[in-house]
Protein backbone atom coordinates (compact mmCIF):
# COMPACT_ATOMS: atom_id res chain seq x y z
CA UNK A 1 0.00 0.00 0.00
CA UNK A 2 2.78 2.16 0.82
CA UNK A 3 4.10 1.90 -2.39
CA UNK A 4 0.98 2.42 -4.26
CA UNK A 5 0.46 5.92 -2.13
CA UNK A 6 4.39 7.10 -3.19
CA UNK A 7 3.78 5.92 -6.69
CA UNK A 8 0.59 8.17 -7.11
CA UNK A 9 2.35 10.73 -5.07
CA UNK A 10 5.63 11.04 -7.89
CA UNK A 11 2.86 10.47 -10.74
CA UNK A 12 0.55 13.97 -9.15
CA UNK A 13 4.01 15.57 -8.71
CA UNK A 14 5.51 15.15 -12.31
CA UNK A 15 2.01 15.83 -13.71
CA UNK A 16 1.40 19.55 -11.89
CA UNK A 17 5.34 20.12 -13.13
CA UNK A 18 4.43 19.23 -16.56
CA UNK A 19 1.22 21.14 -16.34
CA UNK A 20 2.49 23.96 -15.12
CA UNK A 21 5.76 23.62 -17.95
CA UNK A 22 2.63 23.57 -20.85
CA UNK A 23 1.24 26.84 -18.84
CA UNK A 24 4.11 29.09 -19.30
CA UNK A 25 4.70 27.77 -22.72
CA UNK A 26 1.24 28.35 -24.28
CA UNK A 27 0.80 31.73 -22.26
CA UNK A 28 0.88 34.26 -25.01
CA UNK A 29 2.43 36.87 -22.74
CA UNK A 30 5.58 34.17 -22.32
CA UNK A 31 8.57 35.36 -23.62
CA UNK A 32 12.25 33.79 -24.52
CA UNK A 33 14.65 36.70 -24.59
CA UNK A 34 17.83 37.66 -23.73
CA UNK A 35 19.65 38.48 -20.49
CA UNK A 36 22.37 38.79 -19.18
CA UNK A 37 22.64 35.96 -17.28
CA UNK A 38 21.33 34.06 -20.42
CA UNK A 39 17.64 33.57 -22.22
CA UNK A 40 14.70 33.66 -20.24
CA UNK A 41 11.32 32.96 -20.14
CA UNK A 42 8.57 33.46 -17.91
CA UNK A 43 8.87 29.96 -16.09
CA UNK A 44 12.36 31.54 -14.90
CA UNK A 45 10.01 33.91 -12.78
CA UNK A 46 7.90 31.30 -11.60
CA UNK A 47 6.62 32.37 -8.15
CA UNK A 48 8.14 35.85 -8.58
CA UNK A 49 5.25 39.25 -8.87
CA UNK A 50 6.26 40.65 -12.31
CA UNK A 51 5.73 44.45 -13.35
CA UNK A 52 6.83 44.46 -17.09
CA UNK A 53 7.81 47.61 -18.81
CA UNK A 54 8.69 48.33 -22.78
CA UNK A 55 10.90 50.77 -23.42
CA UNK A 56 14.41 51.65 -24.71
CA UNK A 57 17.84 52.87 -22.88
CA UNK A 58 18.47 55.76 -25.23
CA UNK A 59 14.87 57.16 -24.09
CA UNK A 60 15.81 60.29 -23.22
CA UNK A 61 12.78 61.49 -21.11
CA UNK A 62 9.58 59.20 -20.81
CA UNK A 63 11.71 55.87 -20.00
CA UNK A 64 13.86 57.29 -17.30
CA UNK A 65 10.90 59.09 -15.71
CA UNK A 66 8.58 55.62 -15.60
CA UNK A 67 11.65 53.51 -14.38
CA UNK A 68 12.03 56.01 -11.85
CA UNK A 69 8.36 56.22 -10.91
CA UNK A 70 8.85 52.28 -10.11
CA UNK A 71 11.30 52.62 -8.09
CA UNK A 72 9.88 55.25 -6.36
CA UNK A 73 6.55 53.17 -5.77
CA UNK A 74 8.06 50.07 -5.21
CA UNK A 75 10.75 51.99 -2.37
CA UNK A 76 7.25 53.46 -0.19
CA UNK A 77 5.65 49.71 -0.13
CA UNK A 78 6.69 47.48 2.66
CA UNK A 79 6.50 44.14 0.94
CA UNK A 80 8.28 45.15 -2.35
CA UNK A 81 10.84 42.21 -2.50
CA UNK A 82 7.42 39.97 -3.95
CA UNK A 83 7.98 42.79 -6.92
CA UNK A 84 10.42 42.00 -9.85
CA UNK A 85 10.71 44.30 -12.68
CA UNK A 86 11.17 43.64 -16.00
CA UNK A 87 12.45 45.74 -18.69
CA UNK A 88 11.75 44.80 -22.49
CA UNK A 89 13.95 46.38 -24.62
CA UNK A 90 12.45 48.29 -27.62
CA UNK A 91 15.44 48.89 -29.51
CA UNK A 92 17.98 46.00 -29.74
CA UNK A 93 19.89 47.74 -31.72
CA UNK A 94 21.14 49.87 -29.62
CA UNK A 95 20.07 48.05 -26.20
CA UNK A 96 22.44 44.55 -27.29
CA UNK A 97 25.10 45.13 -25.25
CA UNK A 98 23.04 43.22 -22.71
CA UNK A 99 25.45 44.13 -19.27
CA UNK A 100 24.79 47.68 -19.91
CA UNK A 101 21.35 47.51 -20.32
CA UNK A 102 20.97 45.63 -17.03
CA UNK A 103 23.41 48.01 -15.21
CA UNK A 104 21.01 50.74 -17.08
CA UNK A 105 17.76 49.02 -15.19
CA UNK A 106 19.34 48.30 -12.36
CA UNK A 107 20.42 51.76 -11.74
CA UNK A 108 16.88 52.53 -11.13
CA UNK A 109 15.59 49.57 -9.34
CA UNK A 110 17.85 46.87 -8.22
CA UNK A 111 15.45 43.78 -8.60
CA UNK A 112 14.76 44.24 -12.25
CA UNK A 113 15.94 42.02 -15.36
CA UNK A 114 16.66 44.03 -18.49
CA UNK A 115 15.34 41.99 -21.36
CA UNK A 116 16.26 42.23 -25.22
CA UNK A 117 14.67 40.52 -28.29
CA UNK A 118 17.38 38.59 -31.06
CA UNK A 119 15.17 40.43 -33.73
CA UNK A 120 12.75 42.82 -35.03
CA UNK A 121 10.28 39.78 -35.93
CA UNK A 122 10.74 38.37 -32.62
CA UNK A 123 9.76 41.27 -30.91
CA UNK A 124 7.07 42.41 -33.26
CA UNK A 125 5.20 39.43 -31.82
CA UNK A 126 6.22 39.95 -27.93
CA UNK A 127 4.91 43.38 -28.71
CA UNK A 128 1.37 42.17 -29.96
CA UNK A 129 0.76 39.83 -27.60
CA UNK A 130 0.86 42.59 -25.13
CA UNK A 131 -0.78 45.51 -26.81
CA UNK A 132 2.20 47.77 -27.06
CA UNK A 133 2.64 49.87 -29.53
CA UNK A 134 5.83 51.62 -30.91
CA UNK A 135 7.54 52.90 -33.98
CA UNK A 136 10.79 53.97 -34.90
CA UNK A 137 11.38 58.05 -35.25
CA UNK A 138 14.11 59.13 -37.51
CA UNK A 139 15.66 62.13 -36.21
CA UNK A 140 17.48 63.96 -39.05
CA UNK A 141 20.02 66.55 -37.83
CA UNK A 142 20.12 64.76 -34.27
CA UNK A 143 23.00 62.84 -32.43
CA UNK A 144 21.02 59.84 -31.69
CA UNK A 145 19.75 59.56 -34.87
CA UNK A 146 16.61 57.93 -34.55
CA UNK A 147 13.99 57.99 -31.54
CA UNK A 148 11.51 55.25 -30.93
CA UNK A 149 7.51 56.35 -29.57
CA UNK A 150 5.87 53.58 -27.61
CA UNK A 151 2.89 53.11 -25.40
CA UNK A 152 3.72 53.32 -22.05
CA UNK A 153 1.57 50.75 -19.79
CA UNK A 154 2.80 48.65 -16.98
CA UNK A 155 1.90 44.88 -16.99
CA UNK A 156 1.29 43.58 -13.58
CA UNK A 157 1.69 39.29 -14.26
CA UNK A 158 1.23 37.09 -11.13
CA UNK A 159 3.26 34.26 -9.78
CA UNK A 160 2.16 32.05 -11.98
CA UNK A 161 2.73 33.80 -15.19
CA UNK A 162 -0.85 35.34 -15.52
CA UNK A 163 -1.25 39.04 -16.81
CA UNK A 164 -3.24 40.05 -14.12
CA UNK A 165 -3.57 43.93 -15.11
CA UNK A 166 -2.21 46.40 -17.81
CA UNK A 167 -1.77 49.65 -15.55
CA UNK A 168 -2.81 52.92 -17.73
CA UNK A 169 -2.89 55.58 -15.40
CA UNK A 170 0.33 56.34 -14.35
CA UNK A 171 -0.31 59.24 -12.10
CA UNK A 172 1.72 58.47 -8.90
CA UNK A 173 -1.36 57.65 -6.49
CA UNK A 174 -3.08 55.56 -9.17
CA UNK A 175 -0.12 53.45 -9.77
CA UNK A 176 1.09 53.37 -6.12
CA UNK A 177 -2.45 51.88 -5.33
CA UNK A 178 -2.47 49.31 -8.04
CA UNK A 179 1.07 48.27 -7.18
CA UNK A 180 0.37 48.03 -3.55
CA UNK A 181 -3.09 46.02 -4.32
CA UNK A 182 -1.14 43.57 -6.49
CA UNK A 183 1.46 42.81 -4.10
CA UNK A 184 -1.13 42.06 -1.62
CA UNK A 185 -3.20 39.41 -3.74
């Protein structure tokens, strides 16, 4: 009997793994990008509160000033080590060299992950799946030579990999409230 009862018990075990593996997989807000510390996926934040941000390092206003508002939210919250912030890089062009653009991220908020796409077509369709929009600017007569517009919503995805809520409002008391509400599901 014993052996029946550990048998079923490795059988329910593998089969929530493997459940959960086909979750993350077929979860069109998943993800397999670049990091530094290799590519990721959402299953490597299994368990982890998620706020996702799109944007680019070269931003040289609206990026800075939303990374920043994070931080600033996330710093006036008790329980902020549930939050982990993730940065999708709109421009892998310029955003490749993939230690800078962590150091970049991290320099606003230490528990962040600084994400960039192989491709245009790859993240075309990471962009999409989310709703965010963006388009590349050229900027004649200008040192940076092109600028890139986006949408600028947060994505709130739970422990288990589910987009939970796409923040809008970004006025500091709105988002501070949402934040602090999410953390506390």
């Amino acid at each position: 009997m014993k052996k029946i009862n550990i048998l079923l018990l490795i059988i329910v075990i593998f089969g929530v793994f493997f459940l959960s593996i086909q979750y993350f997989e077929n979860n069109k807000y998943n993800f397999h990008l670049n990091s530094e510390k290799g590519m990721l996926s959402l299953k490597d934040f299994a368990g982890k509160k998620l706020i996702v941000y799109f944007g680019y390092t070269y931003c040289p206003d609206v990026c800075p000033s939303e990374l920043a508002l994070i931080a600033s939210v996330l710093n006036q919250i008790p329980n902020k080590e549930k939050a982990h912030v993730i940065f999708i890089s709109l421009d892998p062009a310029r955003d490749s060299n993939l230690t800078q653009t962590s150091q970049w991220v991290k320099y606003f908020y230490p528990n962040s992950t600084a994400l960039v796409a192989k491709n245009e077509k790859e993240l075309e369709k990471i962009t999409k799946n989310y709703g965010v929009v963006y388009e590349k600017i050229d900027l004649k007569d200008s040192a940076m030579g092109y600028s890139i517009a986006h949408s600028g919503e947060f994505y709130l995805i739970n422990e288990n990999g589910k987009l939970v809520k796409t923040i809008k409002d970004v006025s500091y008391e709105n988002f501070f409230n949402e934040i602090k509400k999410f953390l506390n599901e």
